[in-house]
PDB file of N, CA and C in Angstrom:
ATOM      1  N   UNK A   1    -116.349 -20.920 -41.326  1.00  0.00           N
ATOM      2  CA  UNK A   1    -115.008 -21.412 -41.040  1.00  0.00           C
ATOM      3  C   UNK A   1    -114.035 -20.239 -40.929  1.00  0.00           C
ATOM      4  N   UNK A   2    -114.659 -19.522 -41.731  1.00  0.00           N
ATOM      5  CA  UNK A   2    -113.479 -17.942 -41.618  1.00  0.00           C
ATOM      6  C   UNK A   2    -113.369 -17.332 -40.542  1.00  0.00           C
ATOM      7  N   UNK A   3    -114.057 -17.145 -39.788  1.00  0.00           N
ATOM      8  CA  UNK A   3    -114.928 -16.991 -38.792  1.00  0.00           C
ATOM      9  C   UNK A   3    -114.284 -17.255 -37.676  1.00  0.00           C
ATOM     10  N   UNK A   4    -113.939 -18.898 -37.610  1.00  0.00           N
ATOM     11  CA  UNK A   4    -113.600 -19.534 -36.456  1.00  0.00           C
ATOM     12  C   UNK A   4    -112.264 -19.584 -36.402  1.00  0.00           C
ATOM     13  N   UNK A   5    -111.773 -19.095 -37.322  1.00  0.00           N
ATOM     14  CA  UNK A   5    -110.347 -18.825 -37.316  1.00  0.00           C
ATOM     15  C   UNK A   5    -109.805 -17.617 -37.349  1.00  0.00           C
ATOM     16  N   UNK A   6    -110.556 -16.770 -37.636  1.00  0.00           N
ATOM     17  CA  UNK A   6    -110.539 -15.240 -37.056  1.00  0.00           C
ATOM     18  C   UNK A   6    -110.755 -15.199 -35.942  1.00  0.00           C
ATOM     19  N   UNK A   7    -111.460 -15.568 -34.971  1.00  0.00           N
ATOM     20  CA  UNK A   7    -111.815 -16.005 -33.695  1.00  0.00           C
ATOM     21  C   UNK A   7    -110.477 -16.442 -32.715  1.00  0.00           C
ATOM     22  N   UNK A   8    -110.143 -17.376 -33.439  1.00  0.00           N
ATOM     23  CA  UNK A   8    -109.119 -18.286 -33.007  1.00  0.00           C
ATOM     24  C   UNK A   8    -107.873 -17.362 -33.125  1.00  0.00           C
ATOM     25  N   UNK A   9    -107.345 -16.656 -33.764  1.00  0.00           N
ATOM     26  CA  UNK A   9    -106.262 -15.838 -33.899  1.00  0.00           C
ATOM     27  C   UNK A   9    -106.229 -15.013 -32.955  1.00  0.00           C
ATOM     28  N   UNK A  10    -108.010 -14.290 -32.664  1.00  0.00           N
ATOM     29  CA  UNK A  10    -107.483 -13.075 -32.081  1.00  0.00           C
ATOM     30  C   UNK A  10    -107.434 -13.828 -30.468  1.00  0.00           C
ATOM     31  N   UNK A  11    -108.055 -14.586 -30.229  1.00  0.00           N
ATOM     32  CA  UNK A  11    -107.641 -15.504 -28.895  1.00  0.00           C
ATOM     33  C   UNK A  11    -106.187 -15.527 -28.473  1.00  0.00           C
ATOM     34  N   UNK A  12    -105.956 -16.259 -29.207  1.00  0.00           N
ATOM     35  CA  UNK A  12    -104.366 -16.669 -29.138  1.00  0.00           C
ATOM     36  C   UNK A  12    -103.830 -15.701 -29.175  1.00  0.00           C
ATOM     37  N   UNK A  13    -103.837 -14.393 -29.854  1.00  0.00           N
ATOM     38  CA  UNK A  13    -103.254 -12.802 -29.258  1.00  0.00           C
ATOM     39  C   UNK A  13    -103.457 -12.504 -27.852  1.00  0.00           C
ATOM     40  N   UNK A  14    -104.235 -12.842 -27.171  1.00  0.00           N
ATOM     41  CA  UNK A  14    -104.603 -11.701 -26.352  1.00  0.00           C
ATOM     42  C   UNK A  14    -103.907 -12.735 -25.157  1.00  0.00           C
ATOM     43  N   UNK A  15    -103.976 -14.500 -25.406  1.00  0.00           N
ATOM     44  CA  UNK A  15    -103.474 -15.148 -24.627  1.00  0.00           C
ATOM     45  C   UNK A  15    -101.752 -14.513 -24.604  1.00  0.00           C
ATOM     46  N   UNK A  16    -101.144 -14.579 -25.628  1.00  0.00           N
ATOM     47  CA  UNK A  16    -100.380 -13.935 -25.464  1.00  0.00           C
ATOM     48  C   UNK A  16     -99.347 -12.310 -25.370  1.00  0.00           C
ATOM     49  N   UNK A  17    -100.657 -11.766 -24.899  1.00  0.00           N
ATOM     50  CA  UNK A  17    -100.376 -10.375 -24.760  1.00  0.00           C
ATOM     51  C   UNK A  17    -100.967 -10.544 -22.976  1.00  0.00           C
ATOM     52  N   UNK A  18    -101.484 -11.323 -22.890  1.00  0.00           N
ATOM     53  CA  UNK A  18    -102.411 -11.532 -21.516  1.00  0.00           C
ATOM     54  C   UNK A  18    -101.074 -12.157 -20.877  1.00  0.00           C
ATOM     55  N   UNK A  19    -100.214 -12.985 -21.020  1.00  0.00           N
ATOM     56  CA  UNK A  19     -99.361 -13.394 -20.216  1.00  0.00           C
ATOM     57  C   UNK A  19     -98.678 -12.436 -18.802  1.00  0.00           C
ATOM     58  N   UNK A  20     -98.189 -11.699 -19.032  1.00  0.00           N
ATOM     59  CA  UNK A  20     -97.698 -11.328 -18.066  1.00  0.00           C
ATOM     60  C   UNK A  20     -98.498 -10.310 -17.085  1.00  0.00           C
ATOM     61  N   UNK A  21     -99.801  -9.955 -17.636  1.00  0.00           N
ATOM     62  CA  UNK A  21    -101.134  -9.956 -16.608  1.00  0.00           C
ATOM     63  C   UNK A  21    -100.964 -11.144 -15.779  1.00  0.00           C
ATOM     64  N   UNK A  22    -101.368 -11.917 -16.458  1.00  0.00           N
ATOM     65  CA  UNK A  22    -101.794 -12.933 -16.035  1.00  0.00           C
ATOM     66  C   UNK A  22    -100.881 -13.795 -15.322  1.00  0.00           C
ATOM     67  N   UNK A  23    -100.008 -13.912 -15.459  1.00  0.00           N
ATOM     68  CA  UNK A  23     -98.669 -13.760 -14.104  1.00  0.00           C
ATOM     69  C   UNK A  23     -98.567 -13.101 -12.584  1.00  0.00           C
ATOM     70  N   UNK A  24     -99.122 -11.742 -13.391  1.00  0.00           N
ATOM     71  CA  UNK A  24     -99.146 -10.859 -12.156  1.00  0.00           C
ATOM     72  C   UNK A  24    -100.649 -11.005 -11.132  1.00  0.00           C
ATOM     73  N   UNK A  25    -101.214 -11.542 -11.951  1.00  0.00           N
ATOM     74  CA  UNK A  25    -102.721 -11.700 -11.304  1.00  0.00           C
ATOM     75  C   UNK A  25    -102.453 -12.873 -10.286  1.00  0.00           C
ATOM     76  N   UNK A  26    -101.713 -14.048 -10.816  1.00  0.00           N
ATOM     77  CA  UNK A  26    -101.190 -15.130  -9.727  1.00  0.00           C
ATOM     78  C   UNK A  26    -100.384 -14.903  -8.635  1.00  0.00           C
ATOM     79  N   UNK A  27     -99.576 -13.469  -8.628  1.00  0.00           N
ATOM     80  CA  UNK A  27     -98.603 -13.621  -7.906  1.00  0.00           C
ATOM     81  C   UNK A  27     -99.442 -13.050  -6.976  1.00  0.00           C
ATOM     82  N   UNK A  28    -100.000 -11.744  -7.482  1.00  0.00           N
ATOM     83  CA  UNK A  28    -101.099 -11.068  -6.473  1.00  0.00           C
ATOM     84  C   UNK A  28    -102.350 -12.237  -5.446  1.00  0.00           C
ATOM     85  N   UNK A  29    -102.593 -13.179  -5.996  1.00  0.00           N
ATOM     86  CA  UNK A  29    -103.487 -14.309  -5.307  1.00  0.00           C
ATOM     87  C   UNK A  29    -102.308 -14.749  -4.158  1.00  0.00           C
ATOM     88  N   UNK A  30    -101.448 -15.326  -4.805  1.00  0.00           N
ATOM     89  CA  UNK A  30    -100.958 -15.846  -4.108  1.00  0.00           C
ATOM     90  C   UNK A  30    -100.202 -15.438  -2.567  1.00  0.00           C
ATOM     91  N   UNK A  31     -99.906 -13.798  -2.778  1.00  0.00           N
ATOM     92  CA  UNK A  31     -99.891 -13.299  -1.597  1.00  0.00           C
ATOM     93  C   UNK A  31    -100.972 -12.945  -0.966  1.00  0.00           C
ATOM     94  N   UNK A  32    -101.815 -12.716  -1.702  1.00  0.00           N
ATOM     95  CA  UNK A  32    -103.410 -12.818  -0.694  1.00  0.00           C
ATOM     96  C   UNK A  32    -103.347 -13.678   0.057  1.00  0.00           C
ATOM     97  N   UNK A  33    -103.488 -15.009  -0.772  1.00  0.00           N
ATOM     98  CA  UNK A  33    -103.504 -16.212   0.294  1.00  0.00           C
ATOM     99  C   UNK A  33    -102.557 -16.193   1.177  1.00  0.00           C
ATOM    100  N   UNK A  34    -101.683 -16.230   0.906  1.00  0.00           N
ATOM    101  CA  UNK A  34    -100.589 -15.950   2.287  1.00  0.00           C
ATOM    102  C   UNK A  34    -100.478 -15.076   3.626  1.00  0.00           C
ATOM    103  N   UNK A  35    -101.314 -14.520   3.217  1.00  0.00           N
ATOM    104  CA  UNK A  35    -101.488 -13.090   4.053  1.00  0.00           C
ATOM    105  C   UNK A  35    -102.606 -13.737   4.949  1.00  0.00           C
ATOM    106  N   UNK A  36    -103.805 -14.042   4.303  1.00  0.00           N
ATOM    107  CA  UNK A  36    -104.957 -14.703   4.751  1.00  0.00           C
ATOM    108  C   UNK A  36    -104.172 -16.134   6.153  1.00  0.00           C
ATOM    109  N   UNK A  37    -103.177 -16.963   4.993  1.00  0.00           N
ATOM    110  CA  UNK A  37    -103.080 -17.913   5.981  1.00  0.00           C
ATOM    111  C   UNK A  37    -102.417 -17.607   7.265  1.00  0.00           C
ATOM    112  N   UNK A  38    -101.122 -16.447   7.273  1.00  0.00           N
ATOM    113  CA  UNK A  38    -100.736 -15.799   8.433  1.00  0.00           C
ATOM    114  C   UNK A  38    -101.386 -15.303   9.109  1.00  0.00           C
ATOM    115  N   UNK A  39    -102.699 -14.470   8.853  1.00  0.00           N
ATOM    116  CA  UNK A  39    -103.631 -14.312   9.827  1.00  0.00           C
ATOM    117  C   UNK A  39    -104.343 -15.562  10.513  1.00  0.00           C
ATOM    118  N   UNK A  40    -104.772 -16.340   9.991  1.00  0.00           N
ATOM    119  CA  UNK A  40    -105.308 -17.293  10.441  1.00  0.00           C
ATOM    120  C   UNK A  40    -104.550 -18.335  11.515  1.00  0.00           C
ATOM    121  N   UNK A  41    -103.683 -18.327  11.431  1.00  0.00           N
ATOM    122  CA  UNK A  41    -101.982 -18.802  12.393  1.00  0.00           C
ATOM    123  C   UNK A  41    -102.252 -17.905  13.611  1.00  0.00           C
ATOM    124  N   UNK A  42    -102.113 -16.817  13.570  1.00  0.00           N
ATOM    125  CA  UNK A  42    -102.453 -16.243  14.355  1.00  0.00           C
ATOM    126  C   UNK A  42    -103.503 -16.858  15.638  1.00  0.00           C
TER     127      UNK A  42
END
């Protein structure tokens, strides 16, 4: 049980140390895709 909550803590750190990665990782997709779909318009 100690265990799984040591587990669980350091998760929830990294989720929130990961946030604004992880922001930036979406924004970066998301102009991919965009880029992708303007070519494809083309």
């Amino acid at each position: 049980m100690k265990s799984f909550i040591t587990l669980l803590i350091t998760a929830a750190l990294f989720v929130l140390v990961g946030c604004n990665t992880v922001k930036g990782v979406g924004q970066d997709l998301q102009k991919a895709g965009s880029s992708i779909e303007d070519a494809a318009k083309k």
